[in-house]
Protein backbone atom coordinates (compact mmCIF):
# COMPACT_ATOMS: atom_id res chain seq x y z
CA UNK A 1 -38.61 22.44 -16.18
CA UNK A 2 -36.25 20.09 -14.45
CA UNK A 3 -33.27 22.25 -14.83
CA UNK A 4 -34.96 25.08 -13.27
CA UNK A 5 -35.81 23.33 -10.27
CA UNK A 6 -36.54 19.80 -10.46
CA UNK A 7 -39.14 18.01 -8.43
CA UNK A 8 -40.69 21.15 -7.00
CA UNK A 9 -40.64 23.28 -10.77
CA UNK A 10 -42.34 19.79 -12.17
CA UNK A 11 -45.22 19.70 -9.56
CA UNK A 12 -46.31 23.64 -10.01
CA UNK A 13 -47.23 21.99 -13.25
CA UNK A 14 -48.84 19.26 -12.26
CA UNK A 15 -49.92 19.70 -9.24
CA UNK A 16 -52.32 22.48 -8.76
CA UNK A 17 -53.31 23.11 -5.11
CA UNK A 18 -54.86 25.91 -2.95
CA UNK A 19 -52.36 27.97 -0.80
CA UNK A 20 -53.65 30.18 1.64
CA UNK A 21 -55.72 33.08 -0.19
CA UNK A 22 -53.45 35.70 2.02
CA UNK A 23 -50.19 34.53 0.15
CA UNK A 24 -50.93 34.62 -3.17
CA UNK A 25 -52.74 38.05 -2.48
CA UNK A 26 -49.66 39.46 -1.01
CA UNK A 27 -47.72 38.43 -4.50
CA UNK A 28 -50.51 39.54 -6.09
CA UNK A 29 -49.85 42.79 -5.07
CA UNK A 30 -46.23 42.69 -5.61
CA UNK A 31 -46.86 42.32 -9.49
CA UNK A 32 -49.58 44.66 -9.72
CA UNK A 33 -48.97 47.75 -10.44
CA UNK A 34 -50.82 50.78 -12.29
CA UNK A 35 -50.52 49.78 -15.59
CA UNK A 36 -50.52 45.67 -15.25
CA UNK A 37 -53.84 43.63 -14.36
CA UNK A 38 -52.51 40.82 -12.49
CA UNK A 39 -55.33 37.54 -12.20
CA UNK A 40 -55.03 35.09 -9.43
CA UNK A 41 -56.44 31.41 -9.43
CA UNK A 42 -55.37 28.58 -7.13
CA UNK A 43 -51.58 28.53 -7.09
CA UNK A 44 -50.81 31.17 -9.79
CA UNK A 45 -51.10 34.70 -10.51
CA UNK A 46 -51.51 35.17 -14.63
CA UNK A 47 -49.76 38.40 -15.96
CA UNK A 48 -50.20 39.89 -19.48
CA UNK A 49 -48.43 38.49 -22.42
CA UNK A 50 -49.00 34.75 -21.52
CA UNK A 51 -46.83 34.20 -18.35
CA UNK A 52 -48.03 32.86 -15.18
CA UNK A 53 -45.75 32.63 -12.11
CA UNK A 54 -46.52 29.82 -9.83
CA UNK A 55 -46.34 28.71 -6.41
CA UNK A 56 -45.29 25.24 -5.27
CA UNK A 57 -45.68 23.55 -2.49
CA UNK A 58 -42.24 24.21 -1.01
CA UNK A 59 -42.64 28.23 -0.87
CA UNK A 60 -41.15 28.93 -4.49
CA UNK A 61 -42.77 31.06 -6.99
CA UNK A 62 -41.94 29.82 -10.60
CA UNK A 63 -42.18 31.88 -13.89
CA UNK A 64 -44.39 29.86 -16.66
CA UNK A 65 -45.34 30.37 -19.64
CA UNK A 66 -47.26 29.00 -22.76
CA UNK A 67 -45.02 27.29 -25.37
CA UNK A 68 -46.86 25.33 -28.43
CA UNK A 69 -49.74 24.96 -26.33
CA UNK A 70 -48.11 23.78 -23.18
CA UNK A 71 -47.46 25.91 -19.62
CA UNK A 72 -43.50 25.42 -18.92
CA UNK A 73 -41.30 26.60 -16.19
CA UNK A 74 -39.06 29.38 -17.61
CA UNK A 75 -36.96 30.15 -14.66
CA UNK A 76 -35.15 29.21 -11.43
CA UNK A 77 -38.31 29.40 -8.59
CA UNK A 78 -37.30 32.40 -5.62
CA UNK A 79 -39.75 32.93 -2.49
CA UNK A 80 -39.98 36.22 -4.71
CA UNK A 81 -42.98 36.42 -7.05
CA UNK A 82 -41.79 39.79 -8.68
CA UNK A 83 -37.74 38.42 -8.78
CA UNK A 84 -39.02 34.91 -10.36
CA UNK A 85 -41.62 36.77 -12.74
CA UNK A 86 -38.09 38.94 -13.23
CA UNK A 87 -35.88 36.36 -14.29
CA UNK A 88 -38.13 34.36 -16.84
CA UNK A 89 -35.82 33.55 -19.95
């Protein structure tokens, strides 16, 4: 998580917060399309398959996803919801 963006990537993990509703909706959107169901909750937007991208604090949408139980960050954040979902490894 630290490699992919350090302080910022760590707190989408830890520190779950409520951005405005009109943000998130907008990425929302972005993802969605007519075959993908795209769930928002708080600071993330959950996508089939597992993967979550997440926004911190600092305007950054990170991809996540589960690994042995665990959310991790998966990829370098981008004010981008559909590049960062994009560029998960």
């Amino acid at each position: 998580t630290w490699e992919h963006g350090g302080a910022d990537a760590l707190s989408v993990l830890d520190d779950g917060w409520h951005p405005p509703a009109a943000d998130v909706e907008e990425a929302r959107q972005l993802l969605t399309d007519d075959v993908v169901r795209v769930r928002r909750s708080g600071d993330h937007l959950s996508l089939p398959g597992g993967v979550q991208v997440r926004l911190s604090r600092g305007g950054r949408w990170y991809p996540c996803q589960r690994r042995d139980g665990d959310w991790q960050v998966t990829g370098p954040g981008d004010p981008d919801p559909l590049f960062a979902y994009e560029t998960r490894t």
